[in-house]
C-alpha atoms as a PDB file:
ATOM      1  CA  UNK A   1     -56.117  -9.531   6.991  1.00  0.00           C
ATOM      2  CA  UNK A   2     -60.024 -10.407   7.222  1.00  0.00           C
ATOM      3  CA  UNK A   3     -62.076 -10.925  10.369  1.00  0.00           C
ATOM      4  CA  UNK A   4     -65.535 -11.198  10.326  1.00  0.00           C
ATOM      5  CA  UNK A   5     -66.123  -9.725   7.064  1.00  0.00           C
ATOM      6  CA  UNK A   6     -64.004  -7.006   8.328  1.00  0.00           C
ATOM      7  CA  UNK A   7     -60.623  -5.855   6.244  1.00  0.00           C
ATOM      8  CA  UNK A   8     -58.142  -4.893   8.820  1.00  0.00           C
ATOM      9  CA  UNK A   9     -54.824  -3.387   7.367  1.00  0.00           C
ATOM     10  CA  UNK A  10     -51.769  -3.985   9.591  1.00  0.00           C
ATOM     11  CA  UNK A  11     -48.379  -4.076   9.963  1.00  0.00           C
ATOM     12  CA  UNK A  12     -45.998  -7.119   9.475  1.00  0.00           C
ATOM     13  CA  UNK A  13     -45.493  -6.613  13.827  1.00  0.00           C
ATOM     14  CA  UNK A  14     -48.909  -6.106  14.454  1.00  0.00           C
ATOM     15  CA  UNK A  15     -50.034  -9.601  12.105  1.00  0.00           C
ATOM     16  CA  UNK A  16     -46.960 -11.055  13.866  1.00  0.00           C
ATOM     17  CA  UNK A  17     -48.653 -10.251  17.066  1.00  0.00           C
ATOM     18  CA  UNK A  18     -52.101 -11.055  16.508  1.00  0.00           C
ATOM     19  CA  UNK A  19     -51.172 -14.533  15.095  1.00  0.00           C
ATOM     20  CA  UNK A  20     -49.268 -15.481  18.808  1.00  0.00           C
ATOM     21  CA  UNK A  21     -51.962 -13.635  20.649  1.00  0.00           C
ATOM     22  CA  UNK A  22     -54.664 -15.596  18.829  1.00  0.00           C
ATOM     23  CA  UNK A  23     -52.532 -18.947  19.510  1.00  0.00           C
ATOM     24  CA  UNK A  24     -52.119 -18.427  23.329  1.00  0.00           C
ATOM     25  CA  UNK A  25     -56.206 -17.233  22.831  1.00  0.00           C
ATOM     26  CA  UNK A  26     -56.890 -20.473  21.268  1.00  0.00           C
ATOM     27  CA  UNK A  27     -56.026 -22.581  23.723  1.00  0.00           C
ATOM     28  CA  UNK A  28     -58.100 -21.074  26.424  1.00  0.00           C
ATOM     29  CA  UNK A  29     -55.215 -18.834  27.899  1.00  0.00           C
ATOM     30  CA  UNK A  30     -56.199 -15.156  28.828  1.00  0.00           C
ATOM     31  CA  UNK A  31     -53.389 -12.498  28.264  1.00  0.00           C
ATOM     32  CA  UNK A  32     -52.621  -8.548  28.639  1.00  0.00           C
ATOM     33  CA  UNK A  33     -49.621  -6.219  27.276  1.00  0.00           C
ATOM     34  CA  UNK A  34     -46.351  -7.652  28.914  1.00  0.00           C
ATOM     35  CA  UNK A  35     -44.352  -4.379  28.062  1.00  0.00           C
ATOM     36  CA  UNK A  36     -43.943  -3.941  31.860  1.00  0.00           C
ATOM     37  CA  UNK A  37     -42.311  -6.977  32.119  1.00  0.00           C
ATOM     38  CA  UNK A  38     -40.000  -6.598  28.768  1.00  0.00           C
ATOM     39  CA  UNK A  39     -42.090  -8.619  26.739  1.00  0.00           C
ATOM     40  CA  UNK A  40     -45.221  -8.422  24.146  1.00  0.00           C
ATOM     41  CA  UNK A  41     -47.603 -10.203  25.982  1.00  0.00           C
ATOM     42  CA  UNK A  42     -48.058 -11.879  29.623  1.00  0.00           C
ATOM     43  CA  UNK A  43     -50.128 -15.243  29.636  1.00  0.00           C
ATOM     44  CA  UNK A  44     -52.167 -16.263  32.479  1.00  0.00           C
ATOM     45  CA  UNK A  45     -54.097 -19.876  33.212  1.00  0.00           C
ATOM     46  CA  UNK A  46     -57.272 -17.711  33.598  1.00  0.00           C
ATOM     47  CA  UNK A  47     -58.612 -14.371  34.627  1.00  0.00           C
ATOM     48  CA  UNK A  48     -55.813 -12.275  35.119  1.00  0.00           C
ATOM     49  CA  UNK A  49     -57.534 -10.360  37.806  1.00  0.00           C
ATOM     50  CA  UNK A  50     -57.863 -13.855  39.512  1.00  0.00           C
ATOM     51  CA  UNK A  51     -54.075 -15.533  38.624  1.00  0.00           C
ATOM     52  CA  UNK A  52     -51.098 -14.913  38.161  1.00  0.00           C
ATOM     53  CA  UNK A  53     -49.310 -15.049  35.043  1.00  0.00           C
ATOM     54  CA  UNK A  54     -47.443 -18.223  33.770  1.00  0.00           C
ATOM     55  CA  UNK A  55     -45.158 -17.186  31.102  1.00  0.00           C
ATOM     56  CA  UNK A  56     -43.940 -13.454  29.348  1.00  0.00           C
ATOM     57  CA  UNK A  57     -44.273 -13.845  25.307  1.00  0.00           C
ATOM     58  CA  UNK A  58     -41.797 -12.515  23.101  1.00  0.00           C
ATOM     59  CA  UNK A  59     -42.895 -12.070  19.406  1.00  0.00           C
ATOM     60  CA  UNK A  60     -40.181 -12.845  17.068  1.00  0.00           C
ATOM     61  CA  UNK A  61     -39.394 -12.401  13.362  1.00  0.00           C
ATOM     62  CA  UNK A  62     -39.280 -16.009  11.931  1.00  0.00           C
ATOM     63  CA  UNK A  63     -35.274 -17.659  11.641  1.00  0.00           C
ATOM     64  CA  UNK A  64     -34.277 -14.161  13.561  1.00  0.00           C
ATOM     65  CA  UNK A  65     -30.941 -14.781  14.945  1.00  0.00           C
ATOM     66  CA  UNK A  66     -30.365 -14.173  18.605  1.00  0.00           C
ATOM     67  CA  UNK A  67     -27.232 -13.177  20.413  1.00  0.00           C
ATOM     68  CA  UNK A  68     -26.001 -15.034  23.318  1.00  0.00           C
ATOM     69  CA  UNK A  69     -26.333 -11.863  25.251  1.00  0.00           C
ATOM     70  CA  UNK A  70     -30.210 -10.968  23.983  1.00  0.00           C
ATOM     71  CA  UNK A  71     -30.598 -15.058  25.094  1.00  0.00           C
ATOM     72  CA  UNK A  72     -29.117 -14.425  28.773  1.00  0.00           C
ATOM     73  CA  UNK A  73     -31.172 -11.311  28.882  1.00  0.00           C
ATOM     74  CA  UNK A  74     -34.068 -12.817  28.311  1.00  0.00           C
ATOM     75  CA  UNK A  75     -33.362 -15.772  30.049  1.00  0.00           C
ATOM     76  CA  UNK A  76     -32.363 -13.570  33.536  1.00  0.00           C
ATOM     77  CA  UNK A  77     -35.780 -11.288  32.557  1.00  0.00           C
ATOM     78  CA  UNK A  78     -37.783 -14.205  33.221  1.00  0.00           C
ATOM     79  CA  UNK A  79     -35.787 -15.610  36.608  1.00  0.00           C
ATOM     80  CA  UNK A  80     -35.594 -11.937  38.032  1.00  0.00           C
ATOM     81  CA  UNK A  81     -39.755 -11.928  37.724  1.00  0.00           C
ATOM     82  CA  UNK A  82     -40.211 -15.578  38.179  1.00  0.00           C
ATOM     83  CA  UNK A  83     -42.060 -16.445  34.861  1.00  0.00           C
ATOM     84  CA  UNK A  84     -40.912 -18.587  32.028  1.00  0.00           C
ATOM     85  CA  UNK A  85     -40.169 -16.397  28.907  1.00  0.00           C
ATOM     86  CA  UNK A  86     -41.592 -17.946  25.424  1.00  0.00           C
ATOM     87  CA  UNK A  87     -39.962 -17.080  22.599  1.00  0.00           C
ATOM     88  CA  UNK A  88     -42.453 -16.737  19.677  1.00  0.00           C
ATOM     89  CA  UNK A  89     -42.239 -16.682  15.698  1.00  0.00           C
ATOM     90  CA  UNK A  90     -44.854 -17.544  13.000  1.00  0.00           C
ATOM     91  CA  UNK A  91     -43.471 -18.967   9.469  1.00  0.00           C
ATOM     92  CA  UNK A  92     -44.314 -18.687   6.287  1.00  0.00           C
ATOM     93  CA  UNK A  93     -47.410 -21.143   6.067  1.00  0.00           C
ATOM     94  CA  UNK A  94     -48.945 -19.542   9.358  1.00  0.00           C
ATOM     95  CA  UNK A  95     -47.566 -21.920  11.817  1.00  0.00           C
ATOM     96  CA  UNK A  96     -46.533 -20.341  15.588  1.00  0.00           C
ATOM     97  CA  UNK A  97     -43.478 -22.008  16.624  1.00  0.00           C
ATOM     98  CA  UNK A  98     -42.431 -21.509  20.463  1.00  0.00           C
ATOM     99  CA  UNK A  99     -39.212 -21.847  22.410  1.00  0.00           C
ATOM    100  CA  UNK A 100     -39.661 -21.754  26.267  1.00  0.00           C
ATOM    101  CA  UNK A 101     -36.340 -20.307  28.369  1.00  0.00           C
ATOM    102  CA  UNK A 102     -36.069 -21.139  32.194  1.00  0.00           C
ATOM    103  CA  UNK A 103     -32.826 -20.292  33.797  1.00  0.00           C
ATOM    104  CA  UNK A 104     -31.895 -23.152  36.327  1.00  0.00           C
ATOM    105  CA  UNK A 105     -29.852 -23.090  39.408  1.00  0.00           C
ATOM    106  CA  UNK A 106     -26.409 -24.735  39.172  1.00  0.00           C
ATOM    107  CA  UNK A 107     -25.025 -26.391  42.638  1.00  0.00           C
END
């Protein structure tokens, strides 16, 4: 990958993660590490020292299957903490798809 003139050799994860980080980036979001939270990344609406954050990011592989179970998990990660877990993947032409889970209260 090139930046600035700059050659940067990374992993497939790590370009995986710097293309989402850079979308989220791009559309004037601020984020941090979200490993605390059992994701890649936590997005906020501004300075995280100032907000709190919106949504916890997972990075995906591109037409990954998912479980049902890894689905609930994630789904239950995200009501247990009160965020709104994104599911991430880039494809093959550079595109970042996104796939937000909310878990919602049955009466």
């Amino acid at each position: 990958m090139f930046h600035d003139g700059w050659t940067i050799s990374m992993t497939g994860r790590e370009e995986l993660e710097y293309r989402i980080f850079s979308h989220f980036w791009e559309k004037g979001y601020f984020l941090t590490r979200g490993g605390k939270f059992g994701g890649d990344f936590l997005v906020y609406p501004g300075d995280p020292s100032r907000f709190h954050s919106f949504f916890i990011v997972v990075c995906l592989e591109h037409e990954r299957p998912l479980s049902a179970m890894e689905m609930i998990r994630m789904g239950r990660l995200g009501s247990n903490v009160k965020k709104t877990v994104v599911l991430c993947s880039v494809d093959s032409s550079n595109e970042v798809f996104t796939v937000s889970l909310e878990w919602s209260k049955m009466s």
